[in-house]
PDB file of N, CA and C in Angstrom:
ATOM      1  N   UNK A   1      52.663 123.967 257.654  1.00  0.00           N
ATOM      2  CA  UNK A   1      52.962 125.032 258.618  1.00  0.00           C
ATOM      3  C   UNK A   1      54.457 125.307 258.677  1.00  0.00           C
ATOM      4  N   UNK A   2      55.122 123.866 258.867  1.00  0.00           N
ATOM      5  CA  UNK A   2      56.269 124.104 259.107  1.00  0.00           C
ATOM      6  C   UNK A   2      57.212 124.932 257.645  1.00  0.00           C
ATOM      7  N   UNK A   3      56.655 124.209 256.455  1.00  0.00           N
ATOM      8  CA  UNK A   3      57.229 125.056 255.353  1.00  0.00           C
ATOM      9  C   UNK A   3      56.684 126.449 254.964  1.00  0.00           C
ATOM     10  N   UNK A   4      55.627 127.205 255.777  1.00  0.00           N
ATOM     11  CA  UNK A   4      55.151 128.475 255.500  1.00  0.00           C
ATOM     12  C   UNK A   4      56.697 129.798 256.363  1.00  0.00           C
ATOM     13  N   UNK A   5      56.612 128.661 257.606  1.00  0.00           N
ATOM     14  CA  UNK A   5      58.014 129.462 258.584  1.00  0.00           C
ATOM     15  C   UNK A   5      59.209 129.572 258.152  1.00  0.00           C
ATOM     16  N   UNK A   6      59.226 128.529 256.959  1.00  0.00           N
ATOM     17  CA  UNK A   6      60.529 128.312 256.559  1.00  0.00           C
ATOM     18  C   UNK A   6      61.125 129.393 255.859  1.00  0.00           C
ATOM     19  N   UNK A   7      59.897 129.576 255.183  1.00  0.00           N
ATOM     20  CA  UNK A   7      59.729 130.653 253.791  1.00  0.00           C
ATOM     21  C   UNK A   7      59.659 131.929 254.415  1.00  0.00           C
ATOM     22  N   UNK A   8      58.790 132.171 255.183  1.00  0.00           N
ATOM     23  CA  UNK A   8      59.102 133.357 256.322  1.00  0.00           C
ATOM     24  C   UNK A   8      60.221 133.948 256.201  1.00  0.00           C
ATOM     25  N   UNK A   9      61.039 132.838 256.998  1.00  0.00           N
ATOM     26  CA  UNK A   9      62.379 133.087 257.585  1.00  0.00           C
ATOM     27  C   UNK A   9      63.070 133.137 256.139  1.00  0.00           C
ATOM     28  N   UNK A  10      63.308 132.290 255.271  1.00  0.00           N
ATOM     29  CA  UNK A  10      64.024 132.940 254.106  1.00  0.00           C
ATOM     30  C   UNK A  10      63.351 134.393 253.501  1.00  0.00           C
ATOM     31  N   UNK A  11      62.466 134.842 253.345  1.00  0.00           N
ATOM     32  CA  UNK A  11      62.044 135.737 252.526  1.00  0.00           C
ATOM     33  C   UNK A  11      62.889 136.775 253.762  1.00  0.00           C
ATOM     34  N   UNK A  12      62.448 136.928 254.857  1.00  0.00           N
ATOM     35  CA  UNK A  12      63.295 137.572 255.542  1.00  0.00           C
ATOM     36  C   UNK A  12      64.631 138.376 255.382  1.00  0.00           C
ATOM     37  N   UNK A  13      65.688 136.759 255.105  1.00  0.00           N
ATOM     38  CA  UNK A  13      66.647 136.969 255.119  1.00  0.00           C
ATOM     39  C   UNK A  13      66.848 137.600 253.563  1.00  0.00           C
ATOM     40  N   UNK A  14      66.603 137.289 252.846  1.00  0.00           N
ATOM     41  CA  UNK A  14      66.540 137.854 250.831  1.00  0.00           C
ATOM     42  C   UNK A  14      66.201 139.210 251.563  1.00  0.00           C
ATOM     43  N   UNK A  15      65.434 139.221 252.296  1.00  0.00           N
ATOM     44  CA  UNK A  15      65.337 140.977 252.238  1.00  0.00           C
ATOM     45  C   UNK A  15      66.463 141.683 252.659  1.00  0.00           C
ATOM     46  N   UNK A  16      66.910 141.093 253.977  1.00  0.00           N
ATOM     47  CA  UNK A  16      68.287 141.869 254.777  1.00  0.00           C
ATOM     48  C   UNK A  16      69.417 141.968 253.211  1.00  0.00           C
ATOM     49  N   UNK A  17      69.448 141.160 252.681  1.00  0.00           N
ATOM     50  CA  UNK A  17      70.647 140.844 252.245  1.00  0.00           C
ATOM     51  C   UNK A  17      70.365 141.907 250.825  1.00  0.00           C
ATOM     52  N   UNK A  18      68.949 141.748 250.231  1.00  0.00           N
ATOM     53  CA  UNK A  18      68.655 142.682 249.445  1.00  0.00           C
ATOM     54  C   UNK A  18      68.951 144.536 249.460  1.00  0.00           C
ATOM     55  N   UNK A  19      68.398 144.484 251.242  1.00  0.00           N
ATOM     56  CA  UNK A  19      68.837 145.579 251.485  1.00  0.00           C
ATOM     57  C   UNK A  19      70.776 146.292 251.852  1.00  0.00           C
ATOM     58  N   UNK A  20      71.792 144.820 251.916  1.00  0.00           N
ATOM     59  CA  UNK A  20      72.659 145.382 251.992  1.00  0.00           C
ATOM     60  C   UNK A  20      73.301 145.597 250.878  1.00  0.00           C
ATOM     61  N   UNK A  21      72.758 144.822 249.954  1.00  0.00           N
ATOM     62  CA  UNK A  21      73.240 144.500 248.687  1.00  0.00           C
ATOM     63  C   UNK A  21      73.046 145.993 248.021  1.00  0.00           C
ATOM     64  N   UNK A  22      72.129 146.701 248.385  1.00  0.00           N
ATOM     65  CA  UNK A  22      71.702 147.934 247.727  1.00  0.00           C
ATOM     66  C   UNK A  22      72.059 149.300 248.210  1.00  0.00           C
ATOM     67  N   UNK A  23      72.380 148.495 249.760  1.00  0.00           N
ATOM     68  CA  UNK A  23      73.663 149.447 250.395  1.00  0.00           C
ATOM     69  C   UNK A  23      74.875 149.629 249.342  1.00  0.00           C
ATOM     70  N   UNK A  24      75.579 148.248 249.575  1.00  0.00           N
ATOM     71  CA  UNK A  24      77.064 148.290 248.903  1.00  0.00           C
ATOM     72  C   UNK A  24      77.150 148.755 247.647  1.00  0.00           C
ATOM     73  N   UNK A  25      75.798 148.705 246.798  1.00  0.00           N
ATOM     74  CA  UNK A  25      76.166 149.185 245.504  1.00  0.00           C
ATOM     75  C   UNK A  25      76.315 150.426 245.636  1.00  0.00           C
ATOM     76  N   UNK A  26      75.176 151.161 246.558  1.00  0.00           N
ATOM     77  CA  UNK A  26      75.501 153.087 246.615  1.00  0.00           C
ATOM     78  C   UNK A  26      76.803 153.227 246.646  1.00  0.00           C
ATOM     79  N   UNK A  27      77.076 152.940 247.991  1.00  0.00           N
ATOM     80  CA  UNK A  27      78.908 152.690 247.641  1.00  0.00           C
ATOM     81  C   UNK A  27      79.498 153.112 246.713  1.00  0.00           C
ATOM     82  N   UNK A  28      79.642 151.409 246.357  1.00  0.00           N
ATOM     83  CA  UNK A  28      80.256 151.473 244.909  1.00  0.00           C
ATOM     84  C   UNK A  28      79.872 152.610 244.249  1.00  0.00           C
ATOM     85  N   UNK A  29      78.717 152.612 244.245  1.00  0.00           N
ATOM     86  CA  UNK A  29      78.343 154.313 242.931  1.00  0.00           C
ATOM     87  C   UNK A  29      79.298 155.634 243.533  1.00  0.00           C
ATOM     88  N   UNK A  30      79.164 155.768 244.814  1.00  0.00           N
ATOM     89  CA  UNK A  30      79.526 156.997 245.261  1.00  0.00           C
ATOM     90  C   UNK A  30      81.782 156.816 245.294  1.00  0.00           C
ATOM     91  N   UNK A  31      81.891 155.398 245.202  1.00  0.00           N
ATOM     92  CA  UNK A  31      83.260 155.468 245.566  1.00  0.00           C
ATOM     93  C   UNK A  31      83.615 155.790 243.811  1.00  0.00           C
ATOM     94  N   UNK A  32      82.847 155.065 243.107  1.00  0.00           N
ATOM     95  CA  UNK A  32      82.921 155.079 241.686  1.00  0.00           C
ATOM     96  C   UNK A  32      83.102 156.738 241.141  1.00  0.00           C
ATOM     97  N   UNK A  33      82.350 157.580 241.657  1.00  0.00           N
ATOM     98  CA  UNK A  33      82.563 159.115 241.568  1.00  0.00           C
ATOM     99  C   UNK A  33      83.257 159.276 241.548  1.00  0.00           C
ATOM    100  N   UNK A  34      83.699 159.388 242.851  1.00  0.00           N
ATOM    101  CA  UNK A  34      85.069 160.039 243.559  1.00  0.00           C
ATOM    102  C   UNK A  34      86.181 159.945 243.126  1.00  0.00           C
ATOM    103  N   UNK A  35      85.689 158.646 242.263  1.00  0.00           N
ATOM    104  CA  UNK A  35      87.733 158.420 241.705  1.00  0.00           C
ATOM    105  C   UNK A  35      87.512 158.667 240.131  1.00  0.00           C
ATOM    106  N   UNK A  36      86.182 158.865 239.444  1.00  0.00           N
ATOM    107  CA  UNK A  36      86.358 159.509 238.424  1.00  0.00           C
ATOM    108  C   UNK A  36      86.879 161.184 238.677  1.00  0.00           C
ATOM    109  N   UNK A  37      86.172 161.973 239.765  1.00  0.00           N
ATOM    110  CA  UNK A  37      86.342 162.599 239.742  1.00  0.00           C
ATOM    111  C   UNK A  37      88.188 163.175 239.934  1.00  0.00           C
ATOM    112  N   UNK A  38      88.628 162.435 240.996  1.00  0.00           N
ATOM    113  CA  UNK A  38      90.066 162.167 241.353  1.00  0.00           C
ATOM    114  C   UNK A  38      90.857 162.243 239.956  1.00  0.00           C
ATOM    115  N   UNK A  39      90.110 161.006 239.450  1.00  0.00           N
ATOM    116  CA  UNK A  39      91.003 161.029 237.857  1.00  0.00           C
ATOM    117  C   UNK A  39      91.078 162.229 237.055  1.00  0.00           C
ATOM    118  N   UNK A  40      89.959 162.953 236.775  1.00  0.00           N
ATOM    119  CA  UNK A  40      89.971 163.944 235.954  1.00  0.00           C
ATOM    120  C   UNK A  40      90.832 165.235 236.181  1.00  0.00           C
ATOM    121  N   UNK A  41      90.990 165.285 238.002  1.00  0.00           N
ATOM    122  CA  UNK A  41      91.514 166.286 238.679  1.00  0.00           C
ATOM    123  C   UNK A  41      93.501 165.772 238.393  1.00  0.00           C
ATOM    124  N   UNK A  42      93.421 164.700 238.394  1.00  0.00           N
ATOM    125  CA  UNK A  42      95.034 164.247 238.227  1.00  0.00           C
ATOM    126  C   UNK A  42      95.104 164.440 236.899  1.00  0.00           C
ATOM    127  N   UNK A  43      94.225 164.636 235.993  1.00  0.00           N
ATOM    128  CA  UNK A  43      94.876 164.487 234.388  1.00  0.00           C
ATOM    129  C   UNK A  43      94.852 165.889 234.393  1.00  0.00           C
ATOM    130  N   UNK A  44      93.973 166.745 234.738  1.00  0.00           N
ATOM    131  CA  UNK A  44      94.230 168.126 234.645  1.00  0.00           C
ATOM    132  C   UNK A  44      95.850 169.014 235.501  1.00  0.00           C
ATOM    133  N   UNK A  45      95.561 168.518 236.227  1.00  0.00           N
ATOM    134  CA  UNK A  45      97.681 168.848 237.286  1.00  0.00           C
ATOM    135  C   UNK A  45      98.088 167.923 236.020  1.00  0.00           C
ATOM    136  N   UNK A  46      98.310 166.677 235.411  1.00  0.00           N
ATOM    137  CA  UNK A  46      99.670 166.167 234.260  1.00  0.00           C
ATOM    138  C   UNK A  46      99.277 167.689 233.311  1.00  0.00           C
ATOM    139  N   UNK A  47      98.279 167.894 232.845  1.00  0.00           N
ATOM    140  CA  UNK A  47      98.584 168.702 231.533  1.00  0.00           C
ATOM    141  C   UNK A  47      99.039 169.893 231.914  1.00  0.00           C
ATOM    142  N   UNK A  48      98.259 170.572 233.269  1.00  0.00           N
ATOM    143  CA  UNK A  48      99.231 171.925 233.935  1.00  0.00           C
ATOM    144  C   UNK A  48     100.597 171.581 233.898  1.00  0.00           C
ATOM    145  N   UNK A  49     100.795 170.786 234.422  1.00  0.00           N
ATOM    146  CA  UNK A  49     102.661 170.351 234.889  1.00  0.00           C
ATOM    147  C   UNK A  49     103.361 169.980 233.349  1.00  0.00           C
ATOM    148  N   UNK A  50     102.272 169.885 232.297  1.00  0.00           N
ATOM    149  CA  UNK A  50     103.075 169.732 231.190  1.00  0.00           C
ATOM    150  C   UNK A  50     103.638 171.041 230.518  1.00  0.00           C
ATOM    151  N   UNK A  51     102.421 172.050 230.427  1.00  0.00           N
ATOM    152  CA  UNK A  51     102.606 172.890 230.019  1.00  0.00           C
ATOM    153  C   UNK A  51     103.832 173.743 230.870  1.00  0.00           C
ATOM    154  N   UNK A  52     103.842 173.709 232.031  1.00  0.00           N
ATOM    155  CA  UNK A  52     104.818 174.410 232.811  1.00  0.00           C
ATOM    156  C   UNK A  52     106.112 173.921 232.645  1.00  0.00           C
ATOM    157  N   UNK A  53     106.363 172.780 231.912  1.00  0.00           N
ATOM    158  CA  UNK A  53     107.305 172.055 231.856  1.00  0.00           C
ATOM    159  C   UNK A  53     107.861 172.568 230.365  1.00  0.00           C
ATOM    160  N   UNK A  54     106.780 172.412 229.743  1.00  0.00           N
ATOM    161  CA  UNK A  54     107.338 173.058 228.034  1.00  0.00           C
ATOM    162  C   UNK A  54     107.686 174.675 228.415  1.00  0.00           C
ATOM    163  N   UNK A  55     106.677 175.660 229.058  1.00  0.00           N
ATOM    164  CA  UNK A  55     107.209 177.057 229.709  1.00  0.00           C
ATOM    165  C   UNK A  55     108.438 177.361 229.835  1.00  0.00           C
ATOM    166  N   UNK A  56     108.876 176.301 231.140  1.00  0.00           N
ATOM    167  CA  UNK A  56     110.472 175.967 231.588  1.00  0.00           C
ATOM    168  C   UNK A  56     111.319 176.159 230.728  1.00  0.00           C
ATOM    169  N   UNK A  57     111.068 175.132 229.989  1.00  0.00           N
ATOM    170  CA  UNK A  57     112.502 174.334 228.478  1.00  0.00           C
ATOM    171  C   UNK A  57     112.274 175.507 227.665  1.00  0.00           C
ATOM    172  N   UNK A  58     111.406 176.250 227.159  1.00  0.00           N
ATOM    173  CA  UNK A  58     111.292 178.039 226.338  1.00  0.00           C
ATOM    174  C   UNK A  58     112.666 178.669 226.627  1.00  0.00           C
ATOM    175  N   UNK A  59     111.797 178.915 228.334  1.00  0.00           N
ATOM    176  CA  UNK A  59     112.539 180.239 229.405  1.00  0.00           C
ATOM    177  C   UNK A  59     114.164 179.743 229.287  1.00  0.00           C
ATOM    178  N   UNK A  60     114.405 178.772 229.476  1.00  0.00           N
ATOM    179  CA  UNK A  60     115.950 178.176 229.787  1.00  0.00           C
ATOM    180  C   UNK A  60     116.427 178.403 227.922  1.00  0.00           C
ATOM    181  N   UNK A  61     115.551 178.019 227.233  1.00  0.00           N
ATOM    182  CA  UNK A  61     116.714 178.108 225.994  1.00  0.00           C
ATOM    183  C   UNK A  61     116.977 179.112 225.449  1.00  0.00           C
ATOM    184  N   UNK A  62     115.818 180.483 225.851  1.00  0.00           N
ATOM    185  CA  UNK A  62     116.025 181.888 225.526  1.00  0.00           C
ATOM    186  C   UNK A  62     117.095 182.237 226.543  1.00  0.00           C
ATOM    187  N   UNK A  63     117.058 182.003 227.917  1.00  0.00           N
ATOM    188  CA  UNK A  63     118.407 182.308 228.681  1.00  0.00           C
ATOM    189  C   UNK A  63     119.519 181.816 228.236  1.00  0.00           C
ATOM    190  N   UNK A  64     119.615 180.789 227.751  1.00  0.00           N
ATOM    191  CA  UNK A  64     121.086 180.214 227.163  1.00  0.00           C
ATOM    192  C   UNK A  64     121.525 181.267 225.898  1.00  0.00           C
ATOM    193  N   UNK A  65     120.364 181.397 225.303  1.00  0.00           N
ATOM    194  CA  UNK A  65     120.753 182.208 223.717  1.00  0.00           C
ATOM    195  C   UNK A  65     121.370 183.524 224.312  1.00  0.00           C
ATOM    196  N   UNK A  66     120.542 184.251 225.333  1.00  0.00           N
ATOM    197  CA  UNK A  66     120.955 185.858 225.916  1.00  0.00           C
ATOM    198  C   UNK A  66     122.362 185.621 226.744  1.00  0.00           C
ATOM    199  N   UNK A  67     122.389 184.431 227.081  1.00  0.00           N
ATOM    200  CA  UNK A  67     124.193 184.217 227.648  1.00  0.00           C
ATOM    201  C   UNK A  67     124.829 184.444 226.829  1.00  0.00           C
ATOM    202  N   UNK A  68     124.840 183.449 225.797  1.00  0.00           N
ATOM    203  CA  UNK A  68     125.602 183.284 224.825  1.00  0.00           C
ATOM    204  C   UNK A  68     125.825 184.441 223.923  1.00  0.00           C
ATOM    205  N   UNK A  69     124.629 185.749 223.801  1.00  0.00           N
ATOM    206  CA  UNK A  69     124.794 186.921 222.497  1.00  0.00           C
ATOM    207  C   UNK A  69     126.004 187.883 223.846  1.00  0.00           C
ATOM    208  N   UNK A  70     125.339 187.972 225.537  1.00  0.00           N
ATOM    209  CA  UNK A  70     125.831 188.714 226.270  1.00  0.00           C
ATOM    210  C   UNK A  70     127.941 187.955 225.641  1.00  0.00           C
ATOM    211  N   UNK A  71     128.010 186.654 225.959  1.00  0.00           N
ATOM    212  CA  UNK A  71     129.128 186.731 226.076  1.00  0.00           C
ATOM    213  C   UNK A  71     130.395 187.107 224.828  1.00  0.00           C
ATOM    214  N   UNK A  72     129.362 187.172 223.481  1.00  0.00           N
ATOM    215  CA  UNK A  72     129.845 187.796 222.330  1.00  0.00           C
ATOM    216  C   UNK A  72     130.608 189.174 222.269  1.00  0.00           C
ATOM    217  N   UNK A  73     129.034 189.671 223.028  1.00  0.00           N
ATOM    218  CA  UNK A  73     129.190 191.157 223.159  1.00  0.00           C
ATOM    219  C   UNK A  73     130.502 191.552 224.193  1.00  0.00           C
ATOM    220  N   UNK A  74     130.496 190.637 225.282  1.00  0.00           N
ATOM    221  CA  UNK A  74     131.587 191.204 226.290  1.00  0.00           C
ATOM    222  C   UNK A  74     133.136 191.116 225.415  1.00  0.00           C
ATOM    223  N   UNK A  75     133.501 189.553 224.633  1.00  0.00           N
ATOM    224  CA  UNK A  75     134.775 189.743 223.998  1.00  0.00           C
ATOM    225  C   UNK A  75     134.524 191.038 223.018  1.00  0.00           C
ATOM    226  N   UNK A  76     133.705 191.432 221.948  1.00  0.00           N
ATOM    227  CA  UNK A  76     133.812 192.558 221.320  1.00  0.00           C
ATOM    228  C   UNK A  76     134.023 193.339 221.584  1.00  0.00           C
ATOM    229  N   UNK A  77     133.628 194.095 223.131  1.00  0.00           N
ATOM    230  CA  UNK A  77     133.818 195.049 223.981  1.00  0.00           C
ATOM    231  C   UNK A  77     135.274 195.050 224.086  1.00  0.00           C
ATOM    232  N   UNK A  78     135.439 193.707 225.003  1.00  0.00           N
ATOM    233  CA  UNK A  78     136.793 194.050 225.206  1.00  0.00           C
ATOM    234  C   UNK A  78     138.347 194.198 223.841  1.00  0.00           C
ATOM    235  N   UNK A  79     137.918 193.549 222.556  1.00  0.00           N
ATOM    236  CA  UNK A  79     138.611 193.758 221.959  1.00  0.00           C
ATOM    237  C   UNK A  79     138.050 195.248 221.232  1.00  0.00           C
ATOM    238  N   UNK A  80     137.414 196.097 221.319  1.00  0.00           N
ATOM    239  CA  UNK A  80     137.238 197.387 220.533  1.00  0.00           C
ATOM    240  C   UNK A  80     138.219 197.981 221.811  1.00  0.00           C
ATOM    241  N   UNK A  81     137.995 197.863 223.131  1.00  0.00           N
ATOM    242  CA  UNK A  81     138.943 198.210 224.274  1.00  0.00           C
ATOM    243  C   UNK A  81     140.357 198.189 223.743  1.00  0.00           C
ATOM    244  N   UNK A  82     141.269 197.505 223.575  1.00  0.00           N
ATOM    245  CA  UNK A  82     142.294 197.221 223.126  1.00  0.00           C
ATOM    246  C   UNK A  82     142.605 198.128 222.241  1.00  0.00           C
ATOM    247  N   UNK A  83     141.561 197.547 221.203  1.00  0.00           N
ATOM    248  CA  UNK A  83     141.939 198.595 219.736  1.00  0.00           C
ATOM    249  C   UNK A  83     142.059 200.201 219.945  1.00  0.00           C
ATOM    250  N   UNK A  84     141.265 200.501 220.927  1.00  0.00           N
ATOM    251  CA  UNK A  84     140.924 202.095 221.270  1.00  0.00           C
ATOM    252  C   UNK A  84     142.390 202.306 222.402  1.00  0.00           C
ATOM    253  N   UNK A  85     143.152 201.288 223.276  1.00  0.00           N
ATOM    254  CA  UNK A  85     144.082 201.707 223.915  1.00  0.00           C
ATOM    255  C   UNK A  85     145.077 201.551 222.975  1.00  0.00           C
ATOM    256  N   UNK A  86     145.199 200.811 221.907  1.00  0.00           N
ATOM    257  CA  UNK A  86     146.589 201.284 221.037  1.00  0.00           C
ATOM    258  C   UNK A  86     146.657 202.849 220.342  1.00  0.00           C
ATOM    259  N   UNK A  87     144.969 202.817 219.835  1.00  0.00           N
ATOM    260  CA  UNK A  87     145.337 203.950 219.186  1.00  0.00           C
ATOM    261  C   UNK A  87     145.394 205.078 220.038  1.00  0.00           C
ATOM    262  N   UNK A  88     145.026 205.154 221.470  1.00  0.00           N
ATOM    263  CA  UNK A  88     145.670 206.229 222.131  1.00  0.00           C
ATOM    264  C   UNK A  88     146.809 206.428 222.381  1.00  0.00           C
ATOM    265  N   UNK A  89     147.513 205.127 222.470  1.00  0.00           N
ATOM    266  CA  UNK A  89     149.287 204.895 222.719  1.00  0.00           C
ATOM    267  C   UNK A  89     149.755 206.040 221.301  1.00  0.00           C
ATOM    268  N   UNK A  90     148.980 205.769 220.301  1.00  0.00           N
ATOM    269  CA  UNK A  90     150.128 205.796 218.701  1.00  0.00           C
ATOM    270  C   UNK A  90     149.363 207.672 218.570  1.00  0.00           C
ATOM    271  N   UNK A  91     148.296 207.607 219.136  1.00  0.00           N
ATOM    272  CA  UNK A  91     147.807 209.489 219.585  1.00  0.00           C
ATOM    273  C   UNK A  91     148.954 210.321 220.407  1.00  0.00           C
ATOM    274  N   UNK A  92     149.065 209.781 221.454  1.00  0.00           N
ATOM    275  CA  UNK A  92     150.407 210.100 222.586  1.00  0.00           C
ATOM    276  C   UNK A  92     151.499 210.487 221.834  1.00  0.00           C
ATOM    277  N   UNK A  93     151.954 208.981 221.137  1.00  0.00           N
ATOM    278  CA  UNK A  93     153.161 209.036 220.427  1.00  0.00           C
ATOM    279  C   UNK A  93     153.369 210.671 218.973  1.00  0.00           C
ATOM    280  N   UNK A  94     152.182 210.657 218.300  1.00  0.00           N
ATOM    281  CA  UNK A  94     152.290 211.728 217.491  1.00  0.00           C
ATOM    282  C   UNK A  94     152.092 212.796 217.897  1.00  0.00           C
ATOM    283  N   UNK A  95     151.679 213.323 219.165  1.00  0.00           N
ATOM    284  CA  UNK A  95     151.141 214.754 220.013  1.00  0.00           C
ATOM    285  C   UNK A  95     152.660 214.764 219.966  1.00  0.00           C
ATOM    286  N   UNK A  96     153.342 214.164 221.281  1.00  0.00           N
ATOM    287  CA  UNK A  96     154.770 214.378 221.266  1.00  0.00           C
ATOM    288  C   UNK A  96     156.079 214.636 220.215  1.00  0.00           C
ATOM    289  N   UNK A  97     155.538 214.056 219.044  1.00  0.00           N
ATOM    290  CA  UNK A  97     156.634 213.931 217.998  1.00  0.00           C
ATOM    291  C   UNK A  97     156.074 215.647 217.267  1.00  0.00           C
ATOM    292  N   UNK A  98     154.698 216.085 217.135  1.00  0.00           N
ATOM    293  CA  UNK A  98     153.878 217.331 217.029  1.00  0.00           C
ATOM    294  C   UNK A  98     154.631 218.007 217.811  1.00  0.00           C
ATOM    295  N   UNK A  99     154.679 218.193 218.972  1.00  0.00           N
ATOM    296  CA  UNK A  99     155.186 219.124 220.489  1.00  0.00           C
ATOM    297  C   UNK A  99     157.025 219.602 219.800  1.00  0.00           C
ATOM    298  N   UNK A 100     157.597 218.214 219.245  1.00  0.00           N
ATOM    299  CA  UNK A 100     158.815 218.440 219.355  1.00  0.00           C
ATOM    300  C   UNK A 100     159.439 219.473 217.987  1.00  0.00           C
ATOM    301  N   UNK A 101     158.206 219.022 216.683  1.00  0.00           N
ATOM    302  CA  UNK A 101     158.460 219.530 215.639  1.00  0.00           C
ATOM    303  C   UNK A 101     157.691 221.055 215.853  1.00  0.00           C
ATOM    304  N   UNK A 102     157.429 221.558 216.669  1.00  0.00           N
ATOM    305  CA  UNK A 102     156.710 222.833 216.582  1.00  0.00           C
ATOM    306  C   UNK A 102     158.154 223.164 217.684  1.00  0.00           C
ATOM    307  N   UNK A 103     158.536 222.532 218.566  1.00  0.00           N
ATOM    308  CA  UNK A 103     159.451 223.259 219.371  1.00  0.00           C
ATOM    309  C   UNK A 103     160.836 223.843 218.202  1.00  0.00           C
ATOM    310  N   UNK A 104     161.186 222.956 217.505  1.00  0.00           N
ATOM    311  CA  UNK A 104     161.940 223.118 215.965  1.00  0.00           C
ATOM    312  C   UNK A 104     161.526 224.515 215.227  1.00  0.00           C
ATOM    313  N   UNK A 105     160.260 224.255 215.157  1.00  0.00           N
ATOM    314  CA  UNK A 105     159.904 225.068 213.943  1.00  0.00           C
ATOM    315  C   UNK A 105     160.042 226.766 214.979  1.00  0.00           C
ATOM    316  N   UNK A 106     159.570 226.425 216.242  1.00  0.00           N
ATOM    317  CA  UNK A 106     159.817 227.720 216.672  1.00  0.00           C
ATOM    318  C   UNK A 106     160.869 228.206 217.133  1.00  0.00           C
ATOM    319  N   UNK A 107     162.446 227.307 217.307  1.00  0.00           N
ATOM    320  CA  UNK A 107     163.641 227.860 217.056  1.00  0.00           C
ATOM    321  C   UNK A 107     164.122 228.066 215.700  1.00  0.00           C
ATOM    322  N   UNK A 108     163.508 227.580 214.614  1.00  0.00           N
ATOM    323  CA  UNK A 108     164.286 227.861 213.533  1.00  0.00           C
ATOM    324  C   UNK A 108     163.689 229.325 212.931  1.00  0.00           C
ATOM    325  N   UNK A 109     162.301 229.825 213.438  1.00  0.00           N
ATOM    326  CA  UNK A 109     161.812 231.033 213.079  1.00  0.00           C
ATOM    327  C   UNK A 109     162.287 232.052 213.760  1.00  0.00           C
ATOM    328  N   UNK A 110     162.898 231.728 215.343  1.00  0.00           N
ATOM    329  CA  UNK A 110     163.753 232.264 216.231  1.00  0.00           C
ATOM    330  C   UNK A 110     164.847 232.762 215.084  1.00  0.00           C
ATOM    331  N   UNK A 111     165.554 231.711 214.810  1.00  0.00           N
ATOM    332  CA  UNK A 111     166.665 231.556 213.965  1.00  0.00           C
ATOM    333  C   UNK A 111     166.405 232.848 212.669  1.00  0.00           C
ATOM    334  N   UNK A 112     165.362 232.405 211.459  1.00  0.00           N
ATOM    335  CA  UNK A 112     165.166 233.239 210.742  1.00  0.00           C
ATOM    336  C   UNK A 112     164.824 235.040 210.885  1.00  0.00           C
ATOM    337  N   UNK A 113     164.571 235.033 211.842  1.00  0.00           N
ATOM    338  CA  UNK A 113     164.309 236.804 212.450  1.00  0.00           C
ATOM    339  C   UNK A 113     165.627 237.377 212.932  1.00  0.00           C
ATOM    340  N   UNK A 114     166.604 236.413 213.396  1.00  0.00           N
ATOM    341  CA  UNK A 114     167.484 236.933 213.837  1.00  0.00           C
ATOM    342  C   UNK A 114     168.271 237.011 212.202  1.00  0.00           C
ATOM    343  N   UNK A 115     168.738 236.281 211.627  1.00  0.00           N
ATOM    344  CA  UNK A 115     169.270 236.399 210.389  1.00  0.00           C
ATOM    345  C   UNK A 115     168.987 237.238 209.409  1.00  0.00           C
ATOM    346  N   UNK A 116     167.507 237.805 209.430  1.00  0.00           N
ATOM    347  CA  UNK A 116     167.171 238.996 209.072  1.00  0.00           C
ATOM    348  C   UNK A 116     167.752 240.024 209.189  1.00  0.00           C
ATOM    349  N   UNK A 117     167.385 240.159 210.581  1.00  0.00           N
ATOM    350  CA  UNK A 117     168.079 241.654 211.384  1.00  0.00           C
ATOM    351  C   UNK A 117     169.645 241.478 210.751  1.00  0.00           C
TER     352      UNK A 117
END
């Protein structure tokens, strides 16, 4: 009798324990998801954040190149500048030296009409 109660009472307890045991594994299964799923969601943001990262380093080295052609272009500018203010200086200079030899030429034709007469 006394060993039928015994067994009772253990089979009992195998059950509770069976049943938590089958608790904790859902658990586990369901925590087991979650962090596969977690994982897959974090490897997908590294490869976004990679690609945005290679994007970046593109964008920045095409901006460095367009600095660098802009700042070509600005000294060229400014030296065709230069070149274009001398030769207006040495334009100036021959209009005037023009102005003075026509002022000549039109006293010396002054000159020749009168020597005529």
């Amino acid at each position: 009798g006394r060993s039928a109660k015994v067994m009772g009472r253990s089979a009992r307890v195998m059950g509770r324990s069976a049943r938590v045991m089958g608790r904790s594994a859902r658990v586990m299964g369901r925590s087991a998801r979650v962090m596969g799923r977690s994982a897959r969601v974090m490897g997908r943001s590294a490869r976004v954040m990679g690609r945005s990262a290679r994007v970046m380093g593109r964008s920045a080295r095409v901006m460095g190149r367009s600095a660098r052609v802009m700042g070509r272009s600005v000294k060229v500018m400014g030296r065709s500048a230069k070149v274009m203010g001398r030769s207006a200086k040495v334009m100036g200079r021959s209009a005037k030296v023009m102005g003075r030899s026509a002022k000549v030429m039109g006293r010396s034709a002054r000159v020749m009409v009168r020597w005529r007469e």
